[in-house]
C-alpha atoms as a PDB file:
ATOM      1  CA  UNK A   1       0.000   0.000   0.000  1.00  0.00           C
ATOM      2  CA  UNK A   2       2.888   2.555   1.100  1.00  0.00           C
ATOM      3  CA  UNK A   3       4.568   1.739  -2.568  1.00  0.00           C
ATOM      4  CA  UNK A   4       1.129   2.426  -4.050  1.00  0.00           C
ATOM      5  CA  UNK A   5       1.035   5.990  -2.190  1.00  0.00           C
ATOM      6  CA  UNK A   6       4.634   7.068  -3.194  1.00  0.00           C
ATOM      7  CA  UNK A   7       3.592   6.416  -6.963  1.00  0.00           C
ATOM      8  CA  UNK A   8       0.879   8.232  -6.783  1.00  0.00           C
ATOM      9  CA  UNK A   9       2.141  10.881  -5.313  1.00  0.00           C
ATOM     10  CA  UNK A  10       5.119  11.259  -7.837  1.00  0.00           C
ATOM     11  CA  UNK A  11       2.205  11.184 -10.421  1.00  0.00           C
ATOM     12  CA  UNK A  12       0.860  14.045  -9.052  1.00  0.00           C
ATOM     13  CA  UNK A  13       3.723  16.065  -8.678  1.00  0.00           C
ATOM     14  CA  UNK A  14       5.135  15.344 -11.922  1.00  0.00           C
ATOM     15  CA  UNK A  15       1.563  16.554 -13.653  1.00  0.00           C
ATOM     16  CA  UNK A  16       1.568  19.628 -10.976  1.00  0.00           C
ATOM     17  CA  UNK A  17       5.383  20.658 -11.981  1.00  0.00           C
ATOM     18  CA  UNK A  18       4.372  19.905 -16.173  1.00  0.00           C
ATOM     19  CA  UNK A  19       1.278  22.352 -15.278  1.00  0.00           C
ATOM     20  CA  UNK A  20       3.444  25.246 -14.151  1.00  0.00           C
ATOM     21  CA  UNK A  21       5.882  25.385 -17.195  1.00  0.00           C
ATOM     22  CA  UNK A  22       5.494  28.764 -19.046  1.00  0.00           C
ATOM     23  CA  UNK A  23       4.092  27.877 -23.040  1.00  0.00           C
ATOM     24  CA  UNK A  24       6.234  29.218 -25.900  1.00  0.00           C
ATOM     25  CA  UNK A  25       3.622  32.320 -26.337  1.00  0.00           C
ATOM     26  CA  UNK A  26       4.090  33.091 -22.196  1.00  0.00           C
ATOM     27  CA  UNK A  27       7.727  32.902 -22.850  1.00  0.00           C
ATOM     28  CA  UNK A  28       7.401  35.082 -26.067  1.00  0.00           C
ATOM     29  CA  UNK A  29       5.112  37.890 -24.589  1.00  0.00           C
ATOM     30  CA  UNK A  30       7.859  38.186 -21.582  1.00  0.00           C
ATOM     31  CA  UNK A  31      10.648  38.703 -24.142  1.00  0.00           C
ATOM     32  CA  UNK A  32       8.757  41.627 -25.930  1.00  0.00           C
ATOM     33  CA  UNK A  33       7.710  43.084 -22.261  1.00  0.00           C
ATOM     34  CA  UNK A  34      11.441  43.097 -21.523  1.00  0.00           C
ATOM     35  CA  UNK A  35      12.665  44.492 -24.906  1.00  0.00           C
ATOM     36  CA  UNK A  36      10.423  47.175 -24.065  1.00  0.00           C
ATOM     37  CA  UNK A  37      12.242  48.395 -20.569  1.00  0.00           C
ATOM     38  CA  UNK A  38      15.736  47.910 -21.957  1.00  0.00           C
ATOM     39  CA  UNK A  39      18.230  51.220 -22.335  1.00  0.00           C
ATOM     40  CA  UNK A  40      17.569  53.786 -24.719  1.00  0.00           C
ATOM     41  CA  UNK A  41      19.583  52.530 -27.798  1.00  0.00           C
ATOM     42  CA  UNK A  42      21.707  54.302 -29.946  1.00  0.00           C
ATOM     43  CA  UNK A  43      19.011  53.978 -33.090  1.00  0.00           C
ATOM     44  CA  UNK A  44      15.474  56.719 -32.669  1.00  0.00           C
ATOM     45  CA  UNK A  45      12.508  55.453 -32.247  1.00  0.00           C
ATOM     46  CA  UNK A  46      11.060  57.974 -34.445  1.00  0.00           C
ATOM     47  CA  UNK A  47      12.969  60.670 -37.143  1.00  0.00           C
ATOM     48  CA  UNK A  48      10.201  63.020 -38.495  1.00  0.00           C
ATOM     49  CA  UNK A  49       8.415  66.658 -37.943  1.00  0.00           C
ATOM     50  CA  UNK A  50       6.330  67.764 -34.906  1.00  0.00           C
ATOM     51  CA  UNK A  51       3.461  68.856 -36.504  1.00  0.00           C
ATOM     52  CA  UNK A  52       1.516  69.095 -33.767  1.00  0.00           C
ATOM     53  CA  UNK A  53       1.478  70.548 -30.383  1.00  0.00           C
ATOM     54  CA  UNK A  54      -1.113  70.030 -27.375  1.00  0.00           C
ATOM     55  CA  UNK A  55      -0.715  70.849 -23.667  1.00  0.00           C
ATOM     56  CA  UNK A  56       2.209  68.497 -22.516  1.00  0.00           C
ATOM     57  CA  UNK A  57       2.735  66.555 -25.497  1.00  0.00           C
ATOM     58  CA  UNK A  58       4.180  66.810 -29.450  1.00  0.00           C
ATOM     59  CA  UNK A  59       2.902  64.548 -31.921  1.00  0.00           C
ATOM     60  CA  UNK A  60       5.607  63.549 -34.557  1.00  0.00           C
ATOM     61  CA  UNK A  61       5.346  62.010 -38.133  1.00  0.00           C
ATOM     62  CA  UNK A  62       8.169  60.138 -39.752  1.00  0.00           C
ATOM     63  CA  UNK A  63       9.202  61.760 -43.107  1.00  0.00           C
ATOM     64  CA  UNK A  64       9.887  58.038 -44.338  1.00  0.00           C
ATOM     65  CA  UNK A  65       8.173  55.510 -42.487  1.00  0.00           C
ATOM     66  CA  UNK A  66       4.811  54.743 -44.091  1.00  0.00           C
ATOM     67  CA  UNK A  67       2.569  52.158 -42.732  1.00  0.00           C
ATOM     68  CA  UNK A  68       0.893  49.684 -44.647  1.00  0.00           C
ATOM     69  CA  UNK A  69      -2.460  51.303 -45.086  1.00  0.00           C
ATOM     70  CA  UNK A  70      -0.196  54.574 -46.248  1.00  0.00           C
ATOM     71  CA  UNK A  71      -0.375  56.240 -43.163  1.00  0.00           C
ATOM     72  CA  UNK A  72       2.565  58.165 -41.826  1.00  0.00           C
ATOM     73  CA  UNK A  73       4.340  56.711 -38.751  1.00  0.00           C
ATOM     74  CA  UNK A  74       3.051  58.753 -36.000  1.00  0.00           C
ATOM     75  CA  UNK A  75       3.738  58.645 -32.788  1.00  0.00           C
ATOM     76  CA  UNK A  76       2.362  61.620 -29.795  1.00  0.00           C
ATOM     77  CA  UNK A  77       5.246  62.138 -27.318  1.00  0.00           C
ATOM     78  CA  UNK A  78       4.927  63.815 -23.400  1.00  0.00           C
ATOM     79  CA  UNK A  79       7.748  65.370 -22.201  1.00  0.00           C
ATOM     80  CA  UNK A  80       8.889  68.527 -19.604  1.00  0.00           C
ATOM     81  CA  UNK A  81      10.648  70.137 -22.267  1.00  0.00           C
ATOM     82  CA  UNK A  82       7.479  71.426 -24.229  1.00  0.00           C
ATOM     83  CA  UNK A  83       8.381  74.699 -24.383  1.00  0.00           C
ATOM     84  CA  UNK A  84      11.390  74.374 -26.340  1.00  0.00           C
ATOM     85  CA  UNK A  85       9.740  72.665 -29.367  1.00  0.00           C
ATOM     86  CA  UNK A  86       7.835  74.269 -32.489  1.00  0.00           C
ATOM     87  CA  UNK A  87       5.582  72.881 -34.864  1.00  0.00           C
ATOM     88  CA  UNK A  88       7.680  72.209 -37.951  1.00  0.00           C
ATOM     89  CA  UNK A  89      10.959  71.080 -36.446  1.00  0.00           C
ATOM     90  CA  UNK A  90      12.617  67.844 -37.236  1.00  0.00           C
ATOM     91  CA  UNK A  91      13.109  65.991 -34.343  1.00  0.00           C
ATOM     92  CA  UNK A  92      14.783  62.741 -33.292  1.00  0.00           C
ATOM     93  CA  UNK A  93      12.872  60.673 -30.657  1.00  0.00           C
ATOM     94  CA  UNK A  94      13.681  58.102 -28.585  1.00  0.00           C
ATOM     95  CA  UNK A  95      11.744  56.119 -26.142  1.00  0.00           C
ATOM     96  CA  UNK A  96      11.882  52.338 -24.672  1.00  0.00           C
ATOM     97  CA  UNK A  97       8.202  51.784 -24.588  1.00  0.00           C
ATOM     98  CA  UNK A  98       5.360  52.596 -26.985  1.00  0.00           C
ATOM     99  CA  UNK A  99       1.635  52.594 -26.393  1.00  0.00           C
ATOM    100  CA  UNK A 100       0.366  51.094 -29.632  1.00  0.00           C
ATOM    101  CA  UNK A 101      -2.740  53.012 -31.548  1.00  0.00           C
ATOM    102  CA  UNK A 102      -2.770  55.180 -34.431  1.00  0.00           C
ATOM    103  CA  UNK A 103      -0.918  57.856 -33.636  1.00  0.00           C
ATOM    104  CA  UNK A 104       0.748  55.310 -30.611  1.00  0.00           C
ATOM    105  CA  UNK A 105       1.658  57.245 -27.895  1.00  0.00           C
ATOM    106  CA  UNK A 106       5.020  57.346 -25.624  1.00  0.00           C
ATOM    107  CA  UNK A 107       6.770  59.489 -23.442  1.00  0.00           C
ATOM    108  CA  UNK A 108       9.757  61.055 -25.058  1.00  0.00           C
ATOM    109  CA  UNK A 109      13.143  59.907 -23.484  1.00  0.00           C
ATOM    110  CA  UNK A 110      15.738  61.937 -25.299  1.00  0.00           C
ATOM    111  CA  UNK A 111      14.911  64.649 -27.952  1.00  0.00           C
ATOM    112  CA  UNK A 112      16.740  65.855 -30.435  1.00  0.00           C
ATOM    113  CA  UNK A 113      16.552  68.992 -32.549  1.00  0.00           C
ATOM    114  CA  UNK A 114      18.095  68.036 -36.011  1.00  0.00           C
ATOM    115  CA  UNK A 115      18.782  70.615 -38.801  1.00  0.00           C
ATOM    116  CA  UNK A 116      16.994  70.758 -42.424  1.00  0.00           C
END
């Protein structure tokens, strides 16, 4: 009976540990949520013109990216530094983690004003 019991018991544990593995989607979703807090990298997130301004935030549209419905990238930026940007400038964004909609929405890590 006791040797009955102990394989029992391993037959639960082994299903309980098997139910408790992460499936390749889980493990895929945690990769993008962790490329998504990772440094700000060398490459912008965004190169385009603010062509838009609105209390605490700048919207920007890339002069090249186009997305597949022929929309312009677009993405609307916050940021402290409001008062030193002007609708028509060419700007460099970066950020480490996007809001997706159309325009997605971030908040601006590093700005740059770039010359025409």
């Amino acid at each position: 009976m006791k040797k009955f019991s102990l394989i029992l018991s391993l037959i639960f544990l082994s299903i309980g540990l098997l139910g408790c593995q992460q499936s390749g989607k889980e493990s895929e979703l945690n990769k993008e949520i962790s490329k998504s807090t990772e440094e700000i990298t060398d490459k912008p997130t965004i190169i385009g013109e603010i062509v838009q301004l609105e209390g605490e935030r700048f919207l920007v549209e890339s002069i090249a990216e186009k997305l597949p419905d022929g929309r312009p990238n677009a993405i609307w930026f916050s940021t402290d530094e409001i008062e030193s940007l002007k609708v028509g400038q060419n700007v460099s964004v970066w950020t480490t983690a996007i809001e997706e909609s159309y325009p997605a929405q971030a908040s601006a890590d590093k700005i740059e004003i770039n010359e025409k």
